[in-house]
Protein backbone atom coordinates (compact mmCIF):
# COMPACT_ATOMS: atom_id res chain seq x y z
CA UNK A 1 -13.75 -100.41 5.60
CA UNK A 2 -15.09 -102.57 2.79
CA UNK A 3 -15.88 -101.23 -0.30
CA UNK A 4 -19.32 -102.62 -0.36
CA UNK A 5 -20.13 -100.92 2.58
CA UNK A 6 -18.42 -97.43 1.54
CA UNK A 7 -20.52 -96.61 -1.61
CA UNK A 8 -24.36 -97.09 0.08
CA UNK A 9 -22.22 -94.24 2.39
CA UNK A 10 -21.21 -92.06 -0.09
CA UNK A 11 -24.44 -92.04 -1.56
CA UNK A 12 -26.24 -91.08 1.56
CA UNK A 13 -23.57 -88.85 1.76
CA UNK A 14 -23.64 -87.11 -2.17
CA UNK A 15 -27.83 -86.87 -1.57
CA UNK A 16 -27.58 -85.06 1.95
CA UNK A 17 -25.19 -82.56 0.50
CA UNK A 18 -27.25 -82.29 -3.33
CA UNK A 19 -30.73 -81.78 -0.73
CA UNK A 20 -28.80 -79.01 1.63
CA UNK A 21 -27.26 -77.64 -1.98
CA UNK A 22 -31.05 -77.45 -3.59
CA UNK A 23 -32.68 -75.77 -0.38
CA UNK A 24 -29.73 -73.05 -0.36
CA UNK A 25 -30.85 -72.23 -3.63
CA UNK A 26 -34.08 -72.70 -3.23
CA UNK A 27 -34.07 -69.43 -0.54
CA UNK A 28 -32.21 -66.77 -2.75
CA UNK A 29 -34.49 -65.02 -4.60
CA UNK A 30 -35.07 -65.60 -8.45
CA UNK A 31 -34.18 -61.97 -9.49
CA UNK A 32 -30.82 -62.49 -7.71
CA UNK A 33 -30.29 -66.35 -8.50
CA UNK A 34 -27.45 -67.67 -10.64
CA UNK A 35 -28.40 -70.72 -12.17
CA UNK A 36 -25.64 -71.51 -14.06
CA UNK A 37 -22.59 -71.11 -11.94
CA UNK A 38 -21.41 -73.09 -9.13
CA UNK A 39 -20.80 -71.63 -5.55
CA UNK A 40 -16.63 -71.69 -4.91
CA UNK A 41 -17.86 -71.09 -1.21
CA UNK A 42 -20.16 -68.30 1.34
CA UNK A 43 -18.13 -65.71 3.75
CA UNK A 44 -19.49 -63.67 6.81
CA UNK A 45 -19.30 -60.40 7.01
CA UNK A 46 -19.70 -58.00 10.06
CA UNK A 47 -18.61 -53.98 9.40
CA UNK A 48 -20.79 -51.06 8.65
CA UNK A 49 -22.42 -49.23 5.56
CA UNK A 50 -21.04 -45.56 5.30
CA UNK A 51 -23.12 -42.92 4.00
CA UNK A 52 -23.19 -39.00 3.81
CA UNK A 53 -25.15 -35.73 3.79
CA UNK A 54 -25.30 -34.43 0.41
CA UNK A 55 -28.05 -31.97 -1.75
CA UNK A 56 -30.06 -33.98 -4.16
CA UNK A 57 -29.43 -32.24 -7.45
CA UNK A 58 -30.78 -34.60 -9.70
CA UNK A 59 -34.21 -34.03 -8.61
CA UNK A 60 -37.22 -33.15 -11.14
CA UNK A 61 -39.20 -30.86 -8.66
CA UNK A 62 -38.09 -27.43 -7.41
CA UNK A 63 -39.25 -28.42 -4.07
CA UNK A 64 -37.05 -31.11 -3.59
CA UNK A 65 -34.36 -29.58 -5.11
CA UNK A 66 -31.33 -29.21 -2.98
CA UNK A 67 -32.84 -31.20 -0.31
CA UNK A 68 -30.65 -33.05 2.02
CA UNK A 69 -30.66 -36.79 2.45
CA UNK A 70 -28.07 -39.51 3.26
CA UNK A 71 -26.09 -41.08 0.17
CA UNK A 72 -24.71 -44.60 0.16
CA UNK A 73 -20.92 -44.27 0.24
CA UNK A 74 -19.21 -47.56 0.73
CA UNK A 75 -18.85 -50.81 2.83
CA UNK A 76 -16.09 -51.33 5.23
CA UNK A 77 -16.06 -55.14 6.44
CA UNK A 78 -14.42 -58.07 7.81
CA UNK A 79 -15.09 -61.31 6.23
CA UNK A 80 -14.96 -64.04 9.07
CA UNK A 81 -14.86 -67.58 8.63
CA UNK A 82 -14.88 -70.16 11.60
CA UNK A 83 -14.42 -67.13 13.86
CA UNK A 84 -11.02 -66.18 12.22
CA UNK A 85 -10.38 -63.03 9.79
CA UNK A 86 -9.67 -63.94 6.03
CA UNK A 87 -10.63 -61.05 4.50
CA UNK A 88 -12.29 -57.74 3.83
CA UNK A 89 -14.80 -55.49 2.29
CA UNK A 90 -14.78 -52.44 0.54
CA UNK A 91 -15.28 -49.52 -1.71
CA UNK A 92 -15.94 -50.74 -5.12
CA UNK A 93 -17.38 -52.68 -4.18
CA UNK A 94 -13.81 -55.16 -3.85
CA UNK A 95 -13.71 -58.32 -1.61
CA UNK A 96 -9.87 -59.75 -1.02
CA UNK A 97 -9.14 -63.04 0.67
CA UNK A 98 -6.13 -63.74 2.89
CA UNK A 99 -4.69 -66.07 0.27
CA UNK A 100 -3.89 -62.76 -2.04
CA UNK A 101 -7.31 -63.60 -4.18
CA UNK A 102 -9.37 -60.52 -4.87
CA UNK A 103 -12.43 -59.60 -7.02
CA UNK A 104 -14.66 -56.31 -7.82
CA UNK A 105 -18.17 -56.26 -8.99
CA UNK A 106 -20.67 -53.90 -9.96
CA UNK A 107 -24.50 -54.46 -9.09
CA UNK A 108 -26.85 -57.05 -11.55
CA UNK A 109 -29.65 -56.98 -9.26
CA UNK A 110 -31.18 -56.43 -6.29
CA UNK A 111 -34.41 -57.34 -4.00
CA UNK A 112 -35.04 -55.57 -0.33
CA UNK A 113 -33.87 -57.13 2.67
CA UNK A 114 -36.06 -58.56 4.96
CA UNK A 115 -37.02 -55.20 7.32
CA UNK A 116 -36.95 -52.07 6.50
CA UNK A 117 -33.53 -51.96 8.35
CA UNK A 118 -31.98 -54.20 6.26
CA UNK A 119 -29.61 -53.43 2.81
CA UNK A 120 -30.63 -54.88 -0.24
CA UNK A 121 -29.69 -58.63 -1.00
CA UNK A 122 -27.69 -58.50 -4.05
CA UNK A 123 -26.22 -59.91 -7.46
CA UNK A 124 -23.29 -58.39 -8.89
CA UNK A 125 -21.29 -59.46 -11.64
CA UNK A 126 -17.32 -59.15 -11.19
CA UNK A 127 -15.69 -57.13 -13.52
CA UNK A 128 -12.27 -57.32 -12.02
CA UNK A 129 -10.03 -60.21 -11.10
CA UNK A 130 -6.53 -60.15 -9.16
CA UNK A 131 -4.08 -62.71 -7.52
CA UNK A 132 -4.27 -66.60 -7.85
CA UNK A 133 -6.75 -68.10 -4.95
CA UNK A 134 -10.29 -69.14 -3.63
CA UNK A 135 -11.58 -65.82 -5.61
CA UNK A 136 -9.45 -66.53 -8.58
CA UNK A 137 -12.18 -67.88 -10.83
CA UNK A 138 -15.59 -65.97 -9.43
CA UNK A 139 -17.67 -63.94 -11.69
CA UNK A 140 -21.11 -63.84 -9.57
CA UNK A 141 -21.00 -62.44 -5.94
CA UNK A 142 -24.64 -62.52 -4.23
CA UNK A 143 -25.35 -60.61 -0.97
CA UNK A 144 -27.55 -62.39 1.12
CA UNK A 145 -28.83 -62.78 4.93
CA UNK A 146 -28.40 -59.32 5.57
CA UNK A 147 -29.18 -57.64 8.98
CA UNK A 148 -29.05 -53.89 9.56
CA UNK A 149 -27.33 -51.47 7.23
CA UNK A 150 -30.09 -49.28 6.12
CA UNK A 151 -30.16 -45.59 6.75
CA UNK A 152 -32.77 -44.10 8.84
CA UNK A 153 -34.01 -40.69 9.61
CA UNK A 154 -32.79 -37.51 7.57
CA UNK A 155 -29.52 -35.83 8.17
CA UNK A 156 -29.58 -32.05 8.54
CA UNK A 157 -25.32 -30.72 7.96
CA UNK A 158 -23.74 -31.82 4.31
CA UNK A 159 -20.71 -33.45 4.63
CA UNK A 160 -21.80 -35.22 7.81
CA UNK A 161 -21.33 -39.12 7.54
CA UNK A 162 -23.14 -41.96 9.31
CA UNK A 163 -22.20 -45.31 10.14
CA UNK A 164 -24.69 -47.80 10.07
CA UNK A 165 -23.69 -51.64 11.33
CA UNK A 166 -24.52 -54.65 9.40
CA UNK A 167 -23.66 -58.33 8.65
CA UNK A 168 -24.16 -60.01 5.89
CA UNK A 169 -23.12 -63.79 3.63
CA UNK A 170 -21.57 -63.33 0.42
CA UNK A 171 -22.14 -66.38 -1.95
CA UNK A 172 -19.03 -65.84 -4.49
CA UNK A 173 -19.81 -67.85 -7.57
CA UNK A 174 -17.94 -69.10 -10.62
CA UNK A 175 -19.66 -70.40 -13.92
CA UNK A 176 -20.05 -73.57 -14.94
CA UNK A 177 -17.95 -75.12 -16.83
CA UNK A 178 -19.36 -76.68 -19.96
CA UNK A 179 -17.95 -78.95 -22.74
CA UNK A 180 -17.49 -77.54 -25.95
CA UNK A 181 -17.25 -79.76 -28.75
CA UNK A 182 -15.98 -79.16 -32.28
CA UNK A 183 -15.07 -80.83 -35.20
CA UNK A 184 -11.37 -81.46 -35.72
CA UNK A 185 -12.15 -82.57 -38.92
CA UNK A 186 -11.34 -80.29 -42.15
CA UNK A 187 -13.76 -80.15 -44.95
């Protein structure tokens, strides 16, 4: 193809994907946006929240005290792209990726989901790295597009657990790199 004709192309080409970039960011929320990192790629998920009967004992009133009500306990999911397993989701919260690349975060941030029968969509800053991979270099995860998850109804035996299905993207995230520049020269 001549060149002339290759870089009007790849300009159309660098705009469409900078406009489809800008309105991706332009739907997550500003408490849970990361402005200054650079997305390393999105991941579905499909699994299920867990959570359990327990006796809220950090309550102020004497009324509530003791009162039973269902407790978050982890996430158990597949990450899917293309229709084909690369990954999972769990406790931790941890996500690893096929290619041996693995990260852990704890929450930033959070806004609600769209219904009341949606989890939170989420920031979380990693606070653990492992293997060499697509996750190698993330330090924001955001949890977004959720459907389902959230807990209804109360629960009446401790120690019972529920499993409540959900999907959700997670946007992993790695910082952007900037240019440092010092002097070299010794005074």
């Amino acid at each position: 193809m001549n060149t002339l004709l290759k870089m009007p192309l790849m300009a159309i080409l660098l705009a469409t994907v900078s406009l489809l970039s800008t309105e991706a960011s332009a739907q997550v929320p500003a408490q849970i946006a990361a402005p200054d990192a650079t997305m390393v790629g999105t991941i579905h998920a499909e699994g299920a929240q867990l959570y359990e009967c327990k006796r809220d004992s950090g309550s102020t009133s004497s009324a509530q005290s003791g009162t039973l009500s269902w407790k978050f306990r982890e996430p158990i999911a597949t990450l899917i792209v293309d229709g084909k397993t690369i990954g999972r989701h769990y406790a931790g919260p941890n996500w690893d990726h096929s290619d041996g690349s693995g990260v852990k975060a704890k929450l930033a941030s959070s806004v609600p989901g769209s219904t009341p029968n949606d989890i939170p969509w989420l920031k979380l800053e990693v606070t653990e790295r492992r293997g060499n991979g697509i996750l190698s270099d993330v330090a924001t995860v955001q949890r977004i597009n959720t459907k389902g998850g959230a807990v209804q109804g109360s629960c009446e035996n401790e120690g019972n657990y529920r499993i409540e299905p959900y999907s959700a993207d997670y946007v992993f995230l790695r910082k952007n790199e900037t240019t440092e520049y010092t002097s070299s020269v010794k005074r």
